[in-house]
N, C-alpha and C. Protein backbone atom coordinates (compact mmCIF):
# COMPACT_ATOMS: atom_id res chain seq x y z
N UNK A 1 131.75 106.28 -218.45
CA UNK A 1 130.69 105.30 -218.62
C UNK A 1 130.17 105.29 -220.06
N UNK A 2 129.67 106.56 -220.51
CA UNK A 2 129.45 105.83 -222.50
C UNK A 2 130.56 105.84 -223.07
N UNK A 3 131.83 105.73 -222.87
CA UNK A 3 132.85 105.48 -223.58
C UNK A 3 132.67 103.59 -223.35
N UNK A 4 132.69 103.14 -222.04
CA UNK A 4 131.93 101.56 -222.04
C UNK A 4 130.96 101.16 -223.17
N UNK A 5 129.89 102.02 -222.77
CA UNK A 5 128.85 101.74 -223.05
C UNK A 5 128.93 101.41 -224.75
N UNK A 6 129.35 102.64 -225.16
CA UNK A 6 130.16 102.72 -226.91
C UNK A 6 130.87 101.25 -227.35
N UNK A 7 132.21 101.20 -226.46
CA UNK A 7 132.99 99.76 -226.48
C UNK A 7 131.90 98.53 -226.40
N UNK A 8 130.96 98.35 -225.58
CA UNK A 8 130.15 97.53 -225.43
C UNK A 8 129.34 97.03 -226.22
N UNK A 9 128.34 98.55 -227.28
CA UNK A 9 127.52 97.71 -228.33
C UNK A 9 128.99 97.52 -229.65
N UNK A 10 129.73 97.90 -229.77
CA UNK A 10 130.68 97.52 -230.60
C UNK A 10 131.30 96.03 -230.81
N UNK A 11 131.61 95.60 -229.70
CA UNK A 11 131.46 94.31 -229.26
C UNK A 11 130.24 93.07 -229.26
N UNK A 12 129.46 93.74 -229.07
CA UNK A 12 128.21 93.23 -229.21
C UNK A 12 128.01 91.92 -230.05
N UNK A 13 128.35 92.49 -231.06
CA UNK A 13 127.94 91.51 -232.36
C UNK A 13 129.35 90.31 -232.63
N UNK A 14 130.00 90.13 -231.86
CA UNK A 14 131.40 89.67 -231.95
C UNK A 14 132.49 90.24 -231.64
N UNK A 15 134.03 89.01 -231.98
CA UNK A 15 134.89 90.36 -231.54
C UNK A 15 135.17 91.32 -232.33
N UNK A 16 135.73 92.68 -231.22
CA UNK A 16 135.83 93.74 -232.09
C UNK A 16 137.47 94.08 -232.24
N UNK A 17 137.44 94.81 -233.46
CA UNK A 17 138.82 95.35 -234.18
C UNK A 17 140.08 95.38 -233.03
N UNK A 18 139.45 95.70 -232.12
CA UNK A 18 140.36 96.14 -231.26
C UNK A 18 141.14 95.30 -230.52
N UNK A 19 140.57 93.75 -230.77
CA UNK A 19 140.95 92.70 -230.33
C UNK A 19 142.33 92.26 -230.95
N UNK A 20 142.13 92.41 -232.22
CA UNK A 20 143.20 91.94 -233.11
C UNK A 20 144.58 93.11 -233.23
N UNK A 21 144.16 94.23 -232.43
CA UNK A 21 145.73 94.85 -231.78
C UNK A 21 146.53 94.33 -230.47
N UNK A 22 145.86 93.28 -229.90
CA UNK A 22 146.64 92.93 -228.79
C UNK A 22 147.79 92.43 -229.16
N UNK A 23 148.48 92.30 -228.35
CA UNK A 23 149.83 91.20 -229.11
C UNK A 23 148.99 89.82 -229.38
N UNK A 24 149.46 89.09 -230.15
CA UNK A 24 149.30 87.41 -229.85
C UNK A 24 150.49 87.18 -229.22
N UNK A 25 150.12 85.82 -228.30
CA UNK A 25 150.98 85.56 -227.33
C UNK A 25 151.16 83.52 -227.61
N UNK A 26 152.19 83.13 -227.85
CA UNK A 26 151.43 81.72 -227.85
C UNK A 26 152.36 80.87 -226.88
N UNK A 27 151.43 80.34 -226.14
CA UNK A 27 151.76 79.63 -225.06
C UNK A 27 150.69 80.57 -224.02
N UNK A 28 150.34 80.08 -223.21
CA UNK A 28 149.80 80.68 -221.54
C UNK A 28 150.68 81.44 -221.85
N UNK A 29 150.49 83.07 -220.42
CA UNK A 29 150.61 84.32 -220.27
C UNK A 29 151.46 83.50 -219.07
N UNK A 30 152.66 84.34 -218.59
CA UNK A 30 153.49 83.65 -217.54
C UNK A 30 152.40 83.77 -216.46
N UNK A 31 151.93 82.99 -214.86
CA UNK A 31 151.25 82.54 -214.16
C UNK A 31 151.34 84.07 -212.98
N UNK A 32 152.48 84.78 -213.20
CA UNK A 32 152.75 85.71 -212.19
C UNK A 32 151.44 87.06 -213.03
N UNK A 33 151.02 86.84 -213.86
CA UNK A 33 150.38 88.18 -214.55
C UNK A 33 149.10 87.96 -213.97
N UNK A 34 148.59 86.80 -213.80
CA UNK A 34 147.50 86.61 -213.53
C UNK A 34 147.29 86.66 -211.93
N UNK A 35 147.83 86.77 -211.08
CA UNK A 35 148.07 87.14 -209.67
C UNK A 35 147.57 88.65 -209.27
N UNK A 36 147.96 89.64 -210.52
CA UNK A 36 147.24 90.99 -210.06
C UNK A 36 145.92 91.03 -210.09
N UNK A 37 144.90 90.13 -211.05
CA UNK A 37 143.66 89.94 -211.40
C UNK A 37 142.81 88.73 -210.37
N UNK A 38 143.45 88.28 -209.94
CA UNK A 38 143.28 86.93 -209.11
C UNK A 38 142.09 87.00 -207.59
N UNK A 39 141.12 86.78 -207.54
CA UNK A 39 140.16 87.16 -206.67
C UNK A 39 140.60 87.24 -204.95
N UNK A 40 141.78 86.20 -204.91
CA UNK A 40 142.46 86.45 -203.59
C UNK A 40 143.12 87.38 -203.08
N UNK A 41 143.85 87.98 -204.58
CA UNK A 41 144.39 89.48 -204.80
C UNK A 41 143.47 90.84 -204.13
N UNK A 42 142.16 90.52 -204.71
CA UNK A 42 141.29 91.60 -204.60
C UNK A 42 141.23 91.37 -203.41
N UNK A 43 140.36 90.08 -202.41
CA UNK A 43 140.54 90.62 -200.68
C UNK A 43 141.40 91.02 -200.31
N UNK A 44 142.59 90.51 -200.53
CA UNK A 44 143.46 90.94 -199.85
C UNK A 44 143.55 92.54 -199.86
N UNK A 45 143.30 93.53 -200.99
CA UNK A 45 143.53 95.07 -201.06
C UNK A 45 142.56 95.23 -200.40
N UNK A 46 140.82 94.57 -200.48
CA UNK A 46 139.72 95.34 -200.24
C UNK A 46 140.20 95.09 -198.52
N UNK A 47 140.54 93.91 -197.83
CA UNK A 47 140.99 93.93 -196.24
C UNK A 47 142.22 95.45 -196.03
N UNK A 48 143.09 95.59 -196.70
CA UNK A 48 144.01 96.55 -196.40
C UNK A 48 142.84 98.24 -197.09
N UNK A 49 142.36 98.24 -197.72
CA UNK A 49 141.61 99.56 -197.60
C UNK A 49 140.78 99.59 -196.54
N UNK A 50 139.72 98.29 -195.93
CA UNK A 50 139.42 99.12 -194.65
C UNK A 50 140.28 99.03 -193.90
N UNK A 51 141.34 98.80 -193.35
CA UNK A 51 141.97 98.96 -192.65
C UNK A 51 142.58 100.34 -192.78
N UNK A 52 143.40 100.53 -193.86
CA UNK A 52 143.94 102.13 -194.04
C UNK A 52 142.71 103.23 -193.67
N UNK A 53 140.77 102.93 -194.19
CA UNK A 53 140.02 103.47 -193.48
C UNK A 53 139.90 103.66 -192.20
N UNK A 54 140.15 102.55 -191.29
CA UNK A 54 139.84 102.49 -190.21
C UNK A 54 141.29 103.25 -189.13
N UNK A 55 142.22 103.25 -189.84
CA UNK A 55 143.53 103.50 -189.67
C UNK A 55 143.69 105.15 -189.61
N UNK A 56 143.10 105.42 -190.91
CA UNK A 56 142.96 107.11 -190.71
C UNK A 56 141.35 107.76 -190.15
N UNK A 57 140.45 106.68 -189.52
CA UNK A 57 139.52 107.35 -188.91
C UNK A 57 138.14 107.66 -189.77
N UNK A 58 138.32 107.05 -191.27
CA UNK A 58 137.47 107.46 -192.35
C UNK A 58 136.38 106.62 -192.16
N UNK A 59 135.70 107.08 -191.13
CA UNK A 59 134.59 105.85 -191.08
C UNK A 59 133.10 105.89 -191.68
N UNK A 60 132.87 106.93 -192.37
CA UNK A 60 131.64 106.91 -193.49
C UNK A 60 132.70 106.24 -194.83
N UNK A 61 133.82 106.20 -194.70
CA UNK A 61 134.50 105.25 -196.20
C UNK A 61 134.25 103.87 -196.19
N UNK A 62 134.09 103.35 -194.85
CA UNK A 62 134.05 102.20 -194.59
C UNK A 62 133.00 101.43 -195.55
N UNK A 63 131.66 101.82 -195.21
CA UNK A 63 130.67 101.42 -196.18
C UNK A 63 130.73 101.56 -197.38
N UNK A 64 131.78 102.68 -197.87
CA UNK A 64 131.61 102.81 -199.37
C UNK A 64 132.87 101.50 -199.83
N UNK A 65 133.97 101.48 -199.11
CA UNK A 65 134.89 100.47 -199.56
C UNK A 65 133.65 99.21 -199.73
N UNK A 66 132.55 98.52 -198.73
CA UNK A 66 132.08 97.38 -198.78
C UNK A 66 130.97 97.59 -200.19
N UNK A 67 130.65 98.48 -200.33
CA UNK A 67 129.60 98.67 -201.35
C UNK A 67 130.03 98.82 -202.69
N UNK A 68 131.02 99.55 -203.06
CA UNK A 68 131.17 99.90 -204.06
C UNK A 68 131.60 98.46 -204.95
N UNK A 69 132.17 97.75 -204.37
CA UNK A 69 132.65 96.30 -204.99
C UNK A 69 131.26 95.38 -205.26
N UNK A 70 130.28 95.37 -204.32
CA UNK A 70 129.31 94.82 -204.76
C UNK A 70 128.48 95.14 -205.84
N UNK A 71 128.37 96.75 -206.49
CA UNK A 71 128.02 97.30 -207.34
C UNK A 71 128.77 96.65 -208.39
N UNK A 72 129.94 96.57 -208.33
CA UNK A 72 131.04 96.37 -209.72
C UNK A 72 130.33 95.08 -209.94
N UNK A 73 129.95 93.90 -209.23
CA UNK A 73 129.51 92.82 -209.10
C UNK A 73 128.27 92.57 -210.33
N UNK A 74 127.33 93.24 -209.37
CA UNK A 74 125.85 93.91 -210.22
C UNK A 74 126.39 94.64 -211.67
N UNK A 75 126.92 95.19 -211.53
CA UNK A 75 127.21 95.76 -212.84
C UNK A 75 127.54 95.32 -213.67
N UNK A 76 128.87 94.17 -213.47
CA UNK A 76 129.37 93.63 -214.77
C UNK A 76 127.98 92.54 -214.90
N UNK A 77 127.64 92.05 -213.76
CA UNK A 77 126.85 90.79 -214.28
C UNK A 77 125.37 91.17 -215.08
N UNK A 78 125.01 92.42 -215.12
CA UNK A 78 123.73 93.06 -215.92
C UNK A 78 124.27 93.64 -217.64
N UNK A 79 125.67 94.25 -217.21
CA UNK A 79 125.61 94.42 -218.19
C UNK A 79 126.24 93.15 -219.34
N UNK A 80 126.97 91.95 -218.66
CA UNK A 80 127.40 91.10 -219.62
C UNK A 80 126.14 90.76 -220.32
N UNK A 81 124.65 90.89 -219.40
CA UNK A 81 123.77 90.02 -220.02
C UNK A 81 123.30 90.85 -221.05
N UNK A 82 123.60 92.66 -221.06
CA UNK A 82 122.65 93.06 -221.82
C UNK A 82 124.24 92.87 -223.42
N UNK A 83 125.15 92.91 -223.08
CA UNK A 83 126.16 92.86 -224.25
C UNK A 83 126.01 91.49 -224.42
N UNK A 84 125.42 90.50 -224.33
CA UNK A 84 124.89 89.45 -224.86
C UNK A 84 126.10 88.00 -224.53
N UNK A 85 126.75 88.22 -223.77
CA UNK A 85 127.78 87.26 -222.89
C UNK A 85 126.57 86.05 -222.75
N UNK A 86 127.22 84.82 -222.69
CA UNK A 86 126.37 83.95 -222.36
C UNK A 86 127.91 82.95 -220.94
N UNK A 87 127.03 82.61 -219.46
CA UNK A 87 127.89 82.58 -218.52
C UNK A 87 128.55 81.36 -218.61
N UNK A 88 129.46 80.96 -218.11
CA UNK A 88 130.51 80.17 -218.69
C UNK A 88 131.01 79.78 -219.78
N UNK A 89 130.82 80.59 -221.02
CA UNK A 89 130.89 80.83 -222.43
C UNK A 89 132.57 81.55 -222.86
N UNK A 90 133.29 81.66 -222.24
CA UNK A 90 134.15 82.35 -222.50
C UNK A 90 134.28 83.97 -221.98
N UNK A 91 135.04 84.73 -222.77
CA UNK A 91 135.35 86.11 -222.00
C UNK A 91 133.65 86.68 -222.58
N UNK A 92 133.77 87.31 -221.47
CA UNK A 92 132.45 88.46 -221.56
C UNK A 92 132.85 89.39 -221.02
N UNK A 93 131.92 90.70 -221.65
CA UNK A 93 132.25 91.93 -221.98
C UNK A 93 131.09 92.78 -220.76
N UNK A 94 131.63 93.72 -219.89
CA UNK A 94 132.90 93.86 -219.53
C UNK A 94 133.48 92.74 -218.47
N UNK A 95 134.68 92.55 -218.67
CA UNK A 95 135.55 91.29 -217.92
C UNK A 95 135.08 91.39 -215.78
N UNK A 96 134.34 90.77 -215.74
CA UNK A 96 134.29 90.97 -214.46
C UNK A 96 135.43 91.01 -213.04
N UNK A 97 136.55 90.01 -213.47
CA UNK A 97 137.76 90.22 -212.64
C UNK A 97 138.28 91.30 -212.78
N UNK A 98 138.66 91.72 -213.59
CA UNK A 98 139.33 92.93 -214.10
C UNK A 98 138.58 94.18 -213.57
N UNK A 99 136.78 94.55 -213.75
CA UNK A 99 136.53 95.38 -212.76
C UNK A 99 136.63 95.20 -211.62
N UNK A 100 136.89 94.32 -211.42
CA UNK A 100 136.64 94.11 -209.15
C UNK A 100 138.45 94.21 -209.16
N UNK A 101 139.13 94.16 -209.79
CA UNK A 101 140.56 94.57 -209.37
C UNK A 101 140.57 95.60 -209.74
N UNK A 102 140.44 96.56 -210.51
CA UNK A 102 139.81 98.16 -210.42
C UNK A 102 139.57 98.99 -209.76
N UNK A 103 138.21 98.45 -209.14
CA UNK A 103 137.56 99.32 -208.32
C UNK A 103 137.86 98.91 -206.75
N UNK A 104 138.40 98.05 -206.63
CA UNK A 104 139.30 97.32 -205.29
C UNK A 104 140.25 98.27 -204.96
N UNK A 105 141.32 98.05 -206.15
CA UNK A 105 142.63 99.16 -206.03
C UNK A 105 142.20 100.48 -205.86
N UNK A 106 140.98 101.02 -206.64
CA UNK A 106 140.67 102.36 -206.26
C UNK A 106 140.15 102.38 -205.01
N UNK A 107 139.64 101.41 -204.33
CA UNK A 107 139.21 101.94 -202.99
C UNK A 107 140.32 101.44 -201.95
N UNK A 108 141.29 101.52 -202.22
CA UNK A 108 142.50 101.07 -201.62
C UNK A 108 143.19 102.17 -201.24
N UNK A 109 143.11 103.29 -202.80
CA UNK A 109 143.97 104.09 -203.40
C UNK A 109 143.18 105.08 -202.57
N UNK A 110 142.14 105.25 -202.32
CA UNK A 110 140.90 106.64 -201.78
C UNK A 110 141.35 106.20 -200.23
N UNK A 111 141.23 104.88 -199.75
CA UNK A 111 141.27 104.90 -198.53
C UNK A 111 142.30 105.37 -197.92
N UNK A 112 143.95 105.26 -198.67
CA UNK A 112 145.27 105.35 -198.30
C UNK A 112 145.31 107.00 -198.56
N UNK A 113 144.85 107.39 -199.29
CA UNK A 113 144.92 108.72 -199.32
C UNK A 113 145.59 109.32 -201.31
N UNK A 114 144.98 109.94 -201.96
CA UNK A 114 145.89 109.92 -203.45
C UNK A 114 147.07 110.74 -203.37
N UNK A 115 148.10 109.57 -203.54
CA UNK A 115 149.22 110.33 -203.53
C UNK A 115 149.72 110.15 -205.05
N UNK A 116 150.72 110.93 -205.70
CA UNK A 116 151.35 110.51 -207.27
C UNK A 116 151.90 108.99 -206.73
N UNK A 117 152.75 108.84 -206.11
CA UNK A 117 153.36 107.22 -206.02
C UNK A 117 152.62 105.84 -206.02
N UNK A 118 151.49 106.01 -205.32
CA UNK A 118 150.68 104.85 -205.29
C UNK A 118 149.91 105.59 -206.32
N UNK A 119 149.07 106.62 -207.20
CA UNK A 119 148.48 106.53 -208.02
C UNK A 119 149.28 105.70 -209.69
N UNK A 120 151.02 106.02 -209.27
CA UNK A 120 151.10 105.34 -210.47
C UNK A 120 151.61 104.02 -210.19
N UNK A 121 151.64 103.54 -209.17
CA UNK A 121 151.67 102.07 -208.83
C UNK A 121 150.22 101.71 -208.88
N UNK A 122 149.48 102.16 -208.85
CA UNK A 122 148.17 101.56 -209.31
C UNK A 122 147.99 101.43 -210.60
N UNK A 123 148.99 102.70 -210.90
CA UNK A 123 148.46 102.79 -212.54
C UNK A 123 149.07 100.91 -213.48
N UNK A 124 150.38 100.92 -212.69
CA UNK A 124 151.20 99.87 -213.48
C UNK A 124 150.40 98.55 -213.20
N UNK A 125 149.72 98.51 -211.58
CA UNK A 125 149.64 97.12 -211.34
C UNK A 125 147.91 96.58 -212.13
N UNK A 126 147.10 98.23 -212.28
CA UNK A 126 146.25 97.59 -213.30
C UNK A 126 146.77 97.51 -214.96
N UNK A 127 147.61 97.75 -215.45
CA UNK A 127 148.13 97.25 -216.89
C UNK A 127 148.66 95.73 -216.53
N UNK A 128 149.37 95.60 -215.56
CA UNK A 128 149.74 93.70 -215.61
C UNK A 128 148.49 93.36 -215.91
N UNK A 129 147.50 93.78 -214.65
CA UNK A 129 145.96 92.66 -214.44
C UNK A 129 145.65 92.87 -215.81
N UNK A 130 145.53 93.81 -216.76
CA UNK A 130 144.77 93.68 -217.88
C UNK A 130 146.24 93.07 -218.94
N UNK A 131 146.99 93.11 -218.88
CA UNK A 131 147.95 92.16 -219.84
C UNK A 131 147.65 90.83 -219.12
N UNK A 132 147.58 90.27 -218.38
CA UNK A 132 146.87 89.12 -217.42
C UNK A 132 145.81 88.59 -218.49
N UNK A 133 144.93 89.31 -217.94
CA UNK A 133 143.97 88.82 -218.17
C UNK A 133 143.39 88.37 -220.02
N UNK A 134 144.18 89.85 -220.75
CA UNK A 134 143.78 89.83 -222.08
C UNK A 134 144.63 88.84 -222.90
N UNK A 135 145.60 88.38 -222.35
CA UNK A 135 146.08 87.45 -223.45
C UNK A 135 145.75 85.71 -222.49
N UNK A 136 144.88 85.68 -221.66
CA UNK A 136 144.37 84.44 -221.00
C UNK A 136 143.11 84.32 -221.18
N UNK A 137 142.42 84.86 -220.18
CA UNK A 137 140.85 84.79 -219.72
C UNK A 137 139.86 85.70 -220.87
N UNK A 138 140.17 86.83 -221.15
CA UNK A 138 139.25 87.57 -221.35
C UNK A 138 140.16 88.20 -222.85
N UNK A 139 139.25 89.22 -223.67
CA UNK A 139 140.17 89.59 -224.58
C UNK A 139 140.06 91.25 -224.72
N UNK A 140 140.99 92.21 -225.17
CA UNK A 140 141.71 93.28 -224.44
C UNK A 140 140.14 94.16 -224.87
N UNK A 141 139.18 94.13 -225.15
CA UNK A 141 137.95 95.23 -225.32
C UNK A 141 137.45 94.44 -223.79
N UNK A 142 137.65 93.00 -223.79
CA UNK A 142 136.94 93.50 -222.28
C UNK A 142 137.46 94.10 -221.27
N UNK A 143 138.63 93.80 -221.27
CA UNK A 143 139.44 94.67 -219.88
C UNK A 143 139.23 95.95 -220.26
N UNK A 144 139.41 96.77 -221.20
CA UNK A 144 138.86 97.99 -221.56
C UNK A 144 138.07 98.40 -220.88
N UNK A 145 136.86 97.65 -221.51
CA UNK A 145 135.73 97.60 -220.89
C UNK A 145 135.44 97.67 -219.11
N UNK A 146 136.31 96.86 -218.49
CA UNK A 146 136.06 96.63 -217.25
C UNK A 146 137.17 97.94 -216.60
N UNK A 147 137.99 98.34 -217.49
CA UNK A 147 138.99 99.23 -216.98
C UNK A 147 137.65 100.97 -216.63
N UNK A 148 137.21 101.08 -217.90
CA UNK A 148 136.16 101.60 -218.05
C UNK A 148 134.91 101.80 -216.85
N UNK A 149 134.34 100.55 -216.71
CA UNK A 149 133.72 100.37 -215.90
C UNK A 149 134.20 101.10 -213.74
N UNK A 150 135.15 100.30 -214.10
CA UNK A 150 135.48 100.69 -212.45
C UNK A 150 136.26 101.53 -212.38
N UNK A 151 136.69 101.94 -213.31
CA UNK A 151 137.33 103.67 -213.04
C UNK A 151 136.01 104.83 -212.97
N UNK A 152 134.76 104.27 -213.22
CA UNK A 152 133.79 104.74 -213.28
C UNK A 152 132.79 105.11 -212.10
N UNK A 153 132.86 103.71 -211.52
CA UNK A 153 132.65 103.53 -210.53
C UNK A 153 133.37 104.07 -209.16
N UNK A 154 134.58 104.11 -209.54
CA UNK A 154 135.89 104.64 -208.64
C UNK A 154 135.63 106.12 -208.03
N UNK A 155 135.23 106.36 -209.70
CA UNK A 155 135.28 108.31 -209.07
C UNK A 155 133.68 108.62 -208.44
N UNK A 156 132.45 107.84 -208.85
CA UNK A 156 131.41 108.35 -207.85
C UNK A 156 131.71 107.70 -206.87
N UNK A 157 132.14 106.63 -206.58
CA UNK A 157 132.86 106.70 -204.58
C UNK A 157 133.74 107.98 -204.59
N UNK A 158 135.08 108.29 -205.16
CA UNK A 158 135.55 109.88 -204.92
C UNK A 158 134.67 111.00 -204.19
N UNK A 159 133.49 110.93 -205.72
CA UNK A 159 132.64 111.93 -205.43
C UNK A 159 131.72 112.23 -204.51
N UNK A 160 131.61 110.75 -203.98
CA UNK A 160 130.80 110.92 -203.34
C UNK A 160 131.45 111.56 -201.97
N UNK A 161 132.64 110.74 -201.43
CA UNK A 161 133.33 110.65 -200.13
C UNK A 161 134.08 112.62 -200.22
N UNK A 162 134.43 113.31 -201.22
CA UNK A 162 134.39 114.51 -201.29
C UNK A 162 133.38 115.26 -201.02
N UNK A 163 131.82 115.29 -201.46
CA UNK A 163 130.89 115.83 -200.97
C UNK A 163 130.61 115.80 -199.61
N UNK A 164 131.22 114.22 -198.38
CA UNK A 164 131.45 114.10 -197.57
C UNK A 164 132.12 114.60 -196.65
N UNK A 165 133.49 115.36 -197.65
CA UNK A 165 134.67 116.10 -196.87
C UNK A 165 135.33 115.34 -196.62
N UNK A 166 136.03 114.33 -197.39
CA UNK A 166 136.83 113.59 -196.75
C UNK A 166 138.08 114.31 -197.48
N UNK A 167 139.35 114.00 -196.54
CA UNK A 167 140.82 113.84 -197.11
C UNK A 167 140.87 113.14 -198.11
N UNK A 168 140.88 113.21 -199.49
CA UNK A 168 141.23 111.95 -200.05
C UNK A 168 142.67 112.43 -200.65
């Protein structure tokens, strides 16, 4: 979270340095990149994590799968306002799709159980969403940013559902 927070007033004032390491891309990003980031994308995982909850019996996860996404919600939308985003203005910082496909997949990833295989199929399918997103919608400090954000968010659901005793 202050590694965000850091990225965030950096950004602040315009774009930052870090923008101008992305690739340039010219033409649209092919239409399949933007499918991992895609809000239909996200129900669809957040429906298959409660289910894998409900599947392995994790039923104090249940609430955290429905909550934790609404937080990401609240979150990006407080903090775009305090990093000075103005709404339908272009990309704002942190990218709000990009956290809710984040913290989606992580509660996908907690509900199914962490294994290495799906942790690094998570790992790959959030680099599309943020190659997605950063050479279209948003630009690569925000996905950072939002990568930031809901990996943040990710591990106090962890932490929390461990203090719980859960299998994860």
């Amino acid at each position: 979270m202050p590694l965000m927070v850091l990225l965030g007033l950096g950004v602040r004032e315009g774009a930052a340095p870090l923008n101008g390491w992305a690739p340039q891309v010219s033409g649209p990003p092919p239409q399949w990149l933007l499918l991992f980031s895609d809000p239909r994308t996200a129900n669809a995982m957040l429906i298959a994590a409660a289910g894998a909850a409900l599947y392995r019996r994790l039923w104090a996860a249940l609430p955290m799968i429905l909550v934790i996404p609404l937080v990401s919600i609240a979150a990006t939308a407080g903090l775009q306002k305090l990093f000075g985003a103005s709404p339908g203005q272009g990309p704002a910082y942190p990218s709000s799709q990009t956290t809710m496909m984040v913290v989606v997949l992580g509660m996908l990833v907690l509900a199914v159980g962490v294994r290495r295989w799906l942790t690094a199929a998570a790992v790959v399918f959030v680099l599309l969403g943020i190659a997605g997103q950063s050479v279209d919608l948003d630009n690569l400090a925000d996905s950072l940013g939002a990568l930031l954000l809901g990996t943040s968010l990710v591990a106090v659901a962890a932490s929390i559902l461990r203090k719980l005793r859960f299998r994860l």
